[in-house]
Protein backbone atom coordinates (compact mmCIF):
# COMPACT_ATOMS: atom_id res chain seq x y z
CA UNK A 1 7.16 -9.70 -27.18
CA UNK A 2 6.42 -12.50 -29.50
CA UNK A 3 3.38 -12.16 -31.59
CA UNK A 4 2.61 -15.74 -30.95
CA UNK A 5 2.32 -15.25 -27.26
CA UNK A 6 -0.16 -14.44 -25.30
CA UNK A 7 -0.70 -11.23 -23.81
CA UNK A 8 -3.34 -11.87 -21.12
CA UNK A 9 -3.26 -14.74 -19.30
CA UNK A 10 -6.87 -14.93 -17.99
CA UNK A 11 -6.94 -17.72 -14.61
CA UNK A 12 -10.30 -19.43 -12.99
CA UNK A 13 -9.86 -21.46 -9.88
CA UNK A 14 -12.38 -24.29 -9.70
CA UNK A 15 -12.88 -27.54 -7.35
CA UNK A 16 -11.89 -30.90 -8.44
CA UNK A 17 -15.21 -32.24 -9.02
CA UNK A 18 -16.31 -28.97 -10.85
CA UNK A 19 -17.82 -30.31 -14.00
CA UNK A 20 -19.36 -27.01 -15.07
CA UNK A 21 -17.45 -24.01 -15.20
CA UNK A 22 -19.34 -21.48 -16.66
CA UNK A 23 -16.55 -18.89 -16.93
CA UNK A 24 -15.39 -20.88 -19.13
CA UNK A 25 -18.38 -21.27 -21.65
CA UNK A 26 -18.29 -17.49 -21.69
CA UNK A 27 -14.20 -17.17 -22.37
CA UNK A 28 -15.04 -19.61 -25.39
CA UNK A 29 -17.60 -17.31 -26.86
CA UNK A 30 -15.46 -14.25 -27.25
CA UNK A 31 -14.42 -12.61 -30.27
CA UNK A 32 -11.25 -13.85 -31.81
CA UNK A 33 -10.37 -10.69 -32.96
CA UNK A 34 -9.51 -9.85 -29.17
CA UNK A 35 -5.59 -9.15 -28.49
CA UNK A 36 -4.18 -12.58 -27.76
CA UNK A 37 -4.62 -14.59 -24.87
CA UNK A 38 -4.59 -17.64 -23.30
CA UNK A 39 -6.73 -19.37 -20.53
CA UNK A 40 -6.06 -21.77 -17.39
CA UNK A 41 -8.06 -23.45 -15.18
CA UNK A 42 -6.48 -24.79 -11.69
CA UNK A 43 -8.52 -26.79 -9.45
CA UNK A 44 -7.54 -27.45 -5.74
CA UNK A 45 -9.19 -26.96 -2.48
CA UNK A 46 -7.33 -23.78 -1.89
CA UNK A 47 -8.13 -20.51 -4.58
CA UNK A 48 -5.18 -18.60 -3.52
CA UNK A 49 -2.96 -21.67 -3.59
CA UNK A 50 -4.12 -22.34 -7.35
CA UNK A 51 -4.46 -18.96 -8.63
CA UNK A 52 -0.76 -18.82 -7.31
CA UNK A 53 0.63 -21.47 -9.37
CA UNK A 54 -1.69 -20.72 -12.36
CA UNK A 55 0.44 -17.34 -12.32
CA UNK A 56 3.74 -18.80 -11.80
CA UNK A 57 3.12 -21.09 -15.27
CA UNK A 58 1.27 -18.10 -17.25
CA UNK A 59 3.19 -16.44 -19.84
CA UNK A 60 1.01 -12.97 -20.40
CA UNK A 61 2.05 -9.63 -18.86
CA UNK A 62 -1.63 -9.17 -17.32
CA UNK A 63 -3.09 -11.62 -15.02
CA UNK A 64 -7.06 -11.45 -15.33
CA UNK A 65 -8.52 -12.92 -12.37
CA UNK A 66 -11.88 -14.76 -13.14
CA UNK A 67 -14.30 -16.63 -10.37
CA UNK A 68 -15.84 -20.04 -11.55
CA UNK A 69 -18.89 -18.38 -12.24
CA UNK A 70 -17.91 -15.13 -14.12
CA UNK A 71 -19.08 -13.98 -17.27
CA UNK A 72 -16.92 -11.62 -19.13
CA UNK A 73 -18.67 -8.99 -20.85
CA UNK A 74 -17.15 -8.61 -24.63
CA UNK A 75 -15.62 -5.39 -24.40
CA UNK A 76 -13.18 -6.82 -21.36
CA UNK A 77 -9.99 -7.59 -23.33
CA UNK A 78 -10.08 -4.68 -25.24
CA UNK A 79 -10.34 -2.89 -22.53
CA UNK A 80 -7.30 -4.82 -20.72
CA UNK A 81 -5.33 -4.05 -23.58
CA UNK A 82 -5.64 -0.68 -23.88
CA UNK A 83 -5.35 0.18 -20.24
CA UNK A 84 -1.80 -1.62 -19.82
CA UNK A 85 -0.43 0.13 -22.27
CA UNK A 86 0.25 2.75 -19.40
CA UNK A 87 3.44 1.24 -17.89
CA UNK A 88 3.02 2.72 -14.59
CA UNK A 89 -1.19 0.87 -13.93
CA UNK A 90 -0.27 -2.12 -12.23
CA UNK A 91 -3.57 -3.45 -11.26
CA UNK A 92 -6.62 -2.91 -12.75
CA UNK A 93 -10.84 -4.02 -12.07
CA UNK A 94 -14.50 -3.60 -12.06
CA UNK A 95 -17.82 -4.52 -10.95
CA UNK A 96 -19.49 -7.92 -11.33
CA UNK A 97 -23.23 -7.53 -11.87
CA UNK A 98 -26.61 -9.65 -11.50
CA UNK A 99 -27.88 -10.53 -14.50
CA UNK A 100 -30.99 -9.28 -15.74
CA UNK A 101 -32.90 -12.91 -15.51
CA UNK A 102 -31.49 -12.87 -11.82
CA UNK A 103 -34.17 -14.49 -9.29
CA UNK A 104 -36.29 -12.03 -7.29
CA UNK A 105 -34.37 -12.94 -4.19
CA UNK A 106 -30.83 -12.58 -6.00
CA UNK A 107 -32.06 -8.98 -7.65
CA UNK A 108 -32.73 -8.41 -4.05
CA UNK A 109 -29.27 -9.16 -2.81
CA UNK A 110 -27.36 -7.65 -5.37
CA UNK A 111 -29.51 -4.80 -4.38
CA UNK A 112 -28.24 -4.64 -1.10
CA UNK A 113 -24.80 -5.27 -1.75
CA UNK A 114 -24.73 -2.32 -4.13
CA UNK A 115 -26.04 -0.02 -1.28
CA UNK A 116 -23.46 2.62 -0.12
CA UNK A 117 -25.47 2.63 3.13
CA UNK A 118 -24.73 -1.64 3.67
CA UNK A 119 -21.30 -2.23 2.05
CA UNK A 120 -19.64 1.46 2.08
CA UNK A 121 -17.11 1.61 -0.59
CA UNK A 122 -17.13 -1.48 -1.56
CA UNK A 123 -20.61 -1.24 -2.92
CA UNK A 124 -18.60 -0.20 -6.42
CA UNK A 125 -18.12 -3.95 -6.81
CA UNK A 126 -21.56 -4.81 -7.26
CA UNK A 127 -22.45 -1.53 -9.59
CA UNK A 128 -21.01 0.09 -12.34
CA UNK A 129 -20.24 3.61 -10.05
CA UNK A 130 -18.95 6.61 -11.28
CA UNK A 131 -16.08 6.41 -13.92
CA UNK A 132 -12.67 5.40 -14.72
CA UNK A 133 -10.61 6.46 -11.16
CA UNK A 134 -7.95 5.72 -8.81
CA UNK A 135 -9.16 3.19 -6.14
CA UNK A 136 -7.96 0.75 -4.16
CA UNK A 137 -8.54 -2.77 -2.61
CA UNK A 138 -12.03 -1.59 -0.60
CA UNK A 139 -13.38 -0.73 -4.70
CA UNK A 140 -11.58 -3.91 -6.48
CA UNK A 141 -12.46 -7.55 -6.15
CA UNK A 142 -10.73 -10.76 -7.62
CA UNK A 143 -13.36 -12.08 -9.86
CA UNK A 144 -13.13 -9.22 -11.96
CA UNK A 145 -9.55 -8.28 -11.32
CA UNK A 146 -6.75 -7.84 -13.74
CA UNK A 147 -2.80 -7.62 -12.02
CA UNK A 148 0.90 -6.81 -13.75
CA UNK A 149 2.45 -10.34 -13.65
CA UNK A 150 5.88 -8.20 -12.60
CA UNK A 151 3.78 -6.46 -10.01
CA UNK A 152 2.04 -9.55 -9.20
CA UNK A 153 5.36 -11.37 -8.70
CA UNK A 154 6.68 -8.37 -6.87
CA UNK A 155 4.09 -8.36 -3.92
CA UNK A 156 4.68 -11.56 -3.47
CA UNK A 157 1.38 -13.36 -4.93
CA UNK A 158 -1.53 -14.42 -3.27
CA UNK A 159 -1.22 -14.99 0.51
CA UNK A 160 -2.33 -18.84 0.68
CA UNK A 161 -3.40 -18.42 4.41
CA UNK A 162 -5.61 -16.29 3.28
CA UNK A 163 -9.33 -16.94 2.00
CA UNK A 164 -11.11 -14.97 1.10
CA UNK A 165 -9.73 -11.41 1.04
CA UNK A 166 -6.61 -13.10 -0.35
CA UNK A 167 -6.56 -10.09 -3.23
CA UNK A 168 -6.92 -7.47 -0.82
CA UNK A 169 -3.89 -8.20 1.48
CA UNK A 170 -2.16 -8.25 -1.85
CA UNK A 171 -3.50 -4.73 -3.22
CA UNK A 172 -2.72 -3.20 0.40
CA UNK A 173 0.98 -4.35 -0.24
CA UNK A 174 1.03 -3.40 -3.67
CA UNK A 175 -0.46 0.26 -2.54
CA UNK A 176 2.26 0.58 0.18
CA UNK A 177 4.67 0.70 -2.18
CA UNK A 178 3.15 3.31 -4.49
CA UNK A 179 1.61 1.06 -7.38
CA UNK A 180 -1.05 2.09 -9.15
CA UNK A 181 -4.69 1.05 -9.65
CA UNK A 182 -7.50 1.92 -11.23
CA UNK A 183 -11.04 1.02 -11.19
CA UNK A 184 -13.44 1.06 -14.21
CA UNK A 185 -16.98 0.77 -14.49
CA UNK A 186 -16.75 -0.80 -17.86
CA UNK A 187 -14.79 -3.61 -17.12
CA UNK A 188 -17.85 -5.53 -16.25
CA UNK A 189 -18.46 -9.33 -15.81
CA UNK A 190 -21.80 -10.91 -14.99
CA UNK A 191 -22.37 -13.04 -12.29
CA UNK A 192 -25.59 -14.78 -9.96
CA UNK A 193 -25.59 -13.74 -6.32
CA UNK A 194 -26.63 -16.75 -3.75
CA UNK A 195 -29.73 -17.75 -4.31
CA UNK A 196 -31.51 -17.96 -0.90
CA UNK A 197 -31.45 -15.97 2.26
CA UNK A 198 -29.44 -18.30 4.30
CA UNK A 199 -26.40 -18.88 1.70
CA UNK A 200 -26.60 -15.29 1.33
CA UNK A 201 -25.88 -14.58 5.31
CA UNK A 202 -23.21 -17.07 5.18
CA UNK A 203 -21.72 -15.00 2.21
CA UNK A 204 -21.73 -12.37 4.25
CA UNK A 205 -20.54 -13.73 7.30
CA UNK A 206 -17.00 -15.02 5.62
CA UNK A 207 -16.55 -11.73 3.57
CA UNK A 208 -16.55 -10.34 7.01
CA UNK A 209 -14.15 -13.38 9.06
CA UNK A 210 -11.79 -12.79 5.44
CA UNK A 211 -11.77 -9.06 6.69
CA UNK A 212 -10.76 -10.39 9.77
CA UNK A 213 -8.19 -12.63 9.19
CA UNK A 214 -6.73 -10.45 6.78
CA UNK A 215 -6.40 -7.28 9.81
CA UNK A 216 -4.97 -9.57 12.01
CA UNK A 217 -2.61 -11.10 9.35
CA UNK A 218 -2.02 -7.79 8.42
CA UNK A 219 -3.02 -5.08 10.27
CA UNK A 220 -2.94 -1.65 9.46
CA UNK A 221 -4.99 1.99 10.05
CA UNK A 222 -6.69 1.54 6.83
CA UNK A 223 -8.68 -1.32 8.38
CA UNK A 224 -10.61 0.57 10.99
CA UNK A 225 -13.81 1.59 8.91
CA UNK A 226 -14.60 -2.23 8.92
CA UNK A 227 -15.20 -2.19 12.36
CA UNK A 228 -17.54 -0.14 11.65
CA UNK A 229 -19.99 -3.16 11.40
CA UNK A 230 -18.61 -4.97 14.38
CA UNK A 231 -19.32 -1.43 16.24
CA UNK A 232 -23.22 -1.68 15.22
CA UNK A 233 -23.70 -5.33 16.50
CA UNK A 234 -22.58 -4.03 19.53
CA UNK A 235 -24.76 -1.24 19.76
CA UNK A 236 -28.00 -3.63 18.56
CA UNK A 237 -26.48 -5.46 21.46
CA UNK A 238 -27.23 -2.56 23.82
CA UNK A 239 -30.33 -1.78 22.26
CA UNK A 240 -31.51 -5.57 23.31
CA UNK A 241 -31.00 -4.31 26.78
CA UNK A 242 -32.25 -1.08 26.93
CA UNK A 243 -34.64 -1.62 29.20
CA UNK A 244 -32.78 -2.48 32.07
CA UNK A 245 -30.79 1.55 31.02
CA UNK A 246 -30.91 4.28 32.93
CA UNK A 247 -34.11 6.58 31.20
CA UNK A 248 -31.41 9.17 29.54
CA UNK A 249 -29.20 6.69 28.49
CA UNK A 250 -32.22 4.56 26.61
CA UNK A 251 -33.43 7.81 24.97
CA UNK A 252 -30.24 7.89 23.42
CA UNK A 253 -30.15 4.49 22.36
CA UNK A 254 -33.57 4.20 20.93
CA UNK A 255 -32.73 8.27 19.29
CA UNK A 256 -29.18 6.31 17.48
CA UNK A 257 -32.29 3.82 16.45
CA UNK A 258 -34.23 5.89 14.99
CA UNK A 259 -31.71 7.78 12.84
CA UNK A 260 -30.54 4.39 11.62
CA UNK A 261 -33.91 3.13 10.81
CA UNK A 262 -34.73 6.70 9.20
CA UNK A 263 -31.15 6.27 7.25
CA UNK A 264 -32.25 2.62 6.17
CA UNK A 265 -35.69 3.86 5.21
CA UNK A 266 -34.27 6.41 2.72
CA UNK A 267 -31.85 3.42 1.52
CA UNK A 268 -34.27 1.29 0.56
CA UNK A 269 -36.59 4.02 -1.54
CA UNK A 270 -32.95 5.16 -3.64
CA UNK A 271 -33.36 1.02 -4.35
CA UNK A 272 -36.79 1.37 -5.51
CA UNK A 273 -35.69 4.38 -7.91
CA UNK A 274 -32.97 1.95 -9.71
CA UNK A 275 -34.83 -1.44 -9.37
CA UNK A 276 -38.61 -2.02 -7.92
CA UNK A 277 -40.56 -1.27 -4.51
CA UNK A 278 -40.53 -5.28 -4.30
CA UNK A 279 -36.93 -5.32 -4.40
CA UNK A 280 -36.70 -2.41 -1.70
CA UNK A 281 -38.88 -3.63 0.22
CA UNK A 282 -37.18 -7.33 0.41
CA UNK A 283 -34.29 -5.49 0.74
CA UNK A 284 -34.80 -3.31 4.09
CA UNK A 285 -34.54 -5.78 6.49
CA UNK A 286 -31.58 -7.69 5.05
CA UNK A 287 -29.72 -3.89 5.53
CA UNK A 288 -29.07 -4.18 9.47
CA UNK A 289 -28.94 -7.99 9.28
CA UNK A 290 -25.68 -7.49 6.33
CA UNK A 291 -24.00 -4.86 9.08
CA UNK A 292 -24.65 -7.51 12.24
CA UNK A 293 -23.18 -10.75 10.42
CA UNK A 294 -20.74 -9.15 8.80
CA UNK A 295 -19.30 -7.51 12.06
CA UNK A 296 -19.85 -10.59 13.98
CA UNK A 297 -17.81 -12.38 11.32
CA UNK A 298 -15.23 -10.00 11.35
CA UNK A 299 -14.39 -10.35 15.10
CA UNK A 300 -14.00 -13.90 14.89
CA UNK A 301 -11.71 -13.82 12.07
CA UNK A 302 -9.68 -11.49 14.44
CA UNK A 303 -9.70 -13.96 17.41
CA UNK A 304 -9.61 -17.08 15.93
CA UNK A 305 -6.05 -18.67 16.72
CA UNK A 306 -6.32 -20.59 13.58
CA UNK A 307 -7.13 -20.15 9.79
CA UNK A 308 -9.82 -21.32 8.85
CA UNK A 309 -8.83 -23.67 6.10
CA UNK A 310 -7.21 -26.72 7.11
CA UNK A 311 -2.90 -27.77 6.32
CA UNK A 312 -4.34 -30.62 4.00
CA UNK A 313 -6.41 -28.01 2.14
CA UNK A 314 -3.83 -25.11 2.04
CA UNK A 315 -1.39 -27.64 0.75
CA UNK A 316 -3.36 -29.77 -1.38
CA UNK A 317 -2.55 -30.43 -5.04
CA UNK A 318 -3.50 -28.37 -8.02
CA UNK A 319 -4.44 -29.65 -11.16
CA UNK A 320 -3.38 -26.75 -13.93
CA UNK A 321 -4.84 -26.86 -17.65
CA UNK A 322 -4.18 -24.94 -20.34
CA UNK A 323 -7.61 -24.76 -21.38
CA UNK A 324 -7.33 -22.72 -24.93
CA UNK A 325 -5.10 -20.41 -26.46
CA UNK A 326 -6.91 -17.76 -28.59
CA UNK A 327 -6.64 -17.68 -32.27
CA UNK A 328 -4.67 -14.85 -32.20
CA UNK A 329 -1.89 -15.53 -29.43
CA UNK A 330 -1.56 -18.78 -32.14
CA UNK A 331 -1.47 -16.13 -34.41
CA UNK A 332 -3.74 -17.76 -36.75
């Protein structure tokens, strides 16, 4: 490879009237004695659509996926660069993490969404868990995620029907056919969960219609433990009518009540132990309400005949920009 060129090509999809990108601000700030790399922005109406042809004009070997709104952490591209140097890692990620002047109610949240007992698995996206591993697509997440460009390429991109869980239908390809990847706790970026209860249920509702679309786009066995969710609004469904039971069949439902409220309970005092009692206690009741909207939103994105995002937007027009080359891919 060229010393001039870059060797990480780090992409951020933004909208067209975007006028602060703070991803950006951070990229700017980082250490110019970081292995080379360059930067584009792509702004559309349709992420997967520009992150696609931000990759098709990039010239690293790594794509780094960045959100808008992410802010790298300084040991990032070091540790990008030492990581690919194993030929066979094809895709590579880590948590993104509240900052520590986060709003009560966003401590809260990204309290909750680093609970084992709300998001499973995938709570290892919202804390640093454990250490360097093999994972897969239920541990990684795209705006802290780092892909081969040959794998990349290879699995075909980005599906742009898909948004979100875009990344994941890609990683599920890319783990069919034997690729590896690797989660790290110390590939970190920084970013500010929604800041109010409602914007944080409608968060949570299109993670779960993504999840949807993506299992009937794609469906596959490794799918069923998100229904898991969908399997609780329908018991909370049944608990609403208990009433009009039979008497054994309501002490079971209120006894499956109890051990979830019990399970919940002990949830929210491991939160107290890593944040506050506050934060625990703002965070109990958001704990069946993240399982309920998230497995109602994951039904509809199985039923719904038609994605969600309109022709004009899936096709719409992306505006690429080289934003900045580092000083060393000028090799200044």
């Amino acid at each position: 490879m060229n010393d001039c060129r870059p060797r990480i090509s780090i992409i951020v999809a933004a909208r067209p009237d975007q006028q602060r990108v703070t991803a950006l601000t951070a990229l700017r700030e980082l250490d110019s004695r970081h292995p080379p790399y360059e930067v584009w922005l792509a702004r559309g109406l349709q992420p997967s659509r520009q992150r696609n042809q931000a990759a098709q004009n990039a010239e690293g070997e790594i794509l780094y996926f960045l959100d808008d709104d992410s802010l790298v952490s300084e040991e990032n591209l070091a540790i990008l660069n030492e990581a690919f140097q194993d030929d066979e890692l094809a895709v590579l990620g880590g948590p993104n993490l509240c900052p520590g002047d986060g709003s009560f109610w966003q401590t809260v949240f990204a309290a909750v969404m680093s609970s084992r007992f709300a998001f499973g698995p995938s709570s290892a996206r919202y804390r640093a868990a454990g250490s360097r591993r093999a994972s897969s697509e239920k541990e990684l997440i795209l705006c802290n995620l780092a892909i081969r460009a040959k794998a990349y390429t290879e699995g075909g991109g980005l599906d742009e029907a898909l948004y979100p869980n875009e990344e994941n239908a890609l990683m599920d390809q890319l783990s069919r056919a034997g690729r590896r990847m690797v989660y790290d706790p110390d590939l970190v970026v920084y970013r500010y969960p929604r800041r109010s209860i409602a914007g944080f249920v409608r968060m949570i509702a299109r993670y779960g219609r993504g999840r949807g679309e993506q299992v009937r786009r794609y469906p596959s066995m490794g799918s069923l433990p998100n229904f898991v969710p969908s399997a609780f609004l329908g018991f909370v469904l049944l608990w609403l009518v208990s009433p009009l039971l039979p008497p054994t069949l309501q002490a079971m439902v209120w006894g499956v009540a109890f051990v979830y409220a019990i399970l919940a309970v002990f949830c929210a005092m491991g939160l107290a132990l890593r944040h506050r009692v506050s934060v625990a206690l703002g965070a109990l009741p958001l704990l069946p309400l993240v399982h309920a909207v998230y497995g109602a939103g994951l039904l509809i994105g199985v039923v719904r005949a038609n994605p969600v995002r309109s022709p004009e937007e899936r096709t719409a027009d992306v505006d690429l920009e080289r934003v900045f080359v580092s000083k060393g891919a000028e090799g200044s």
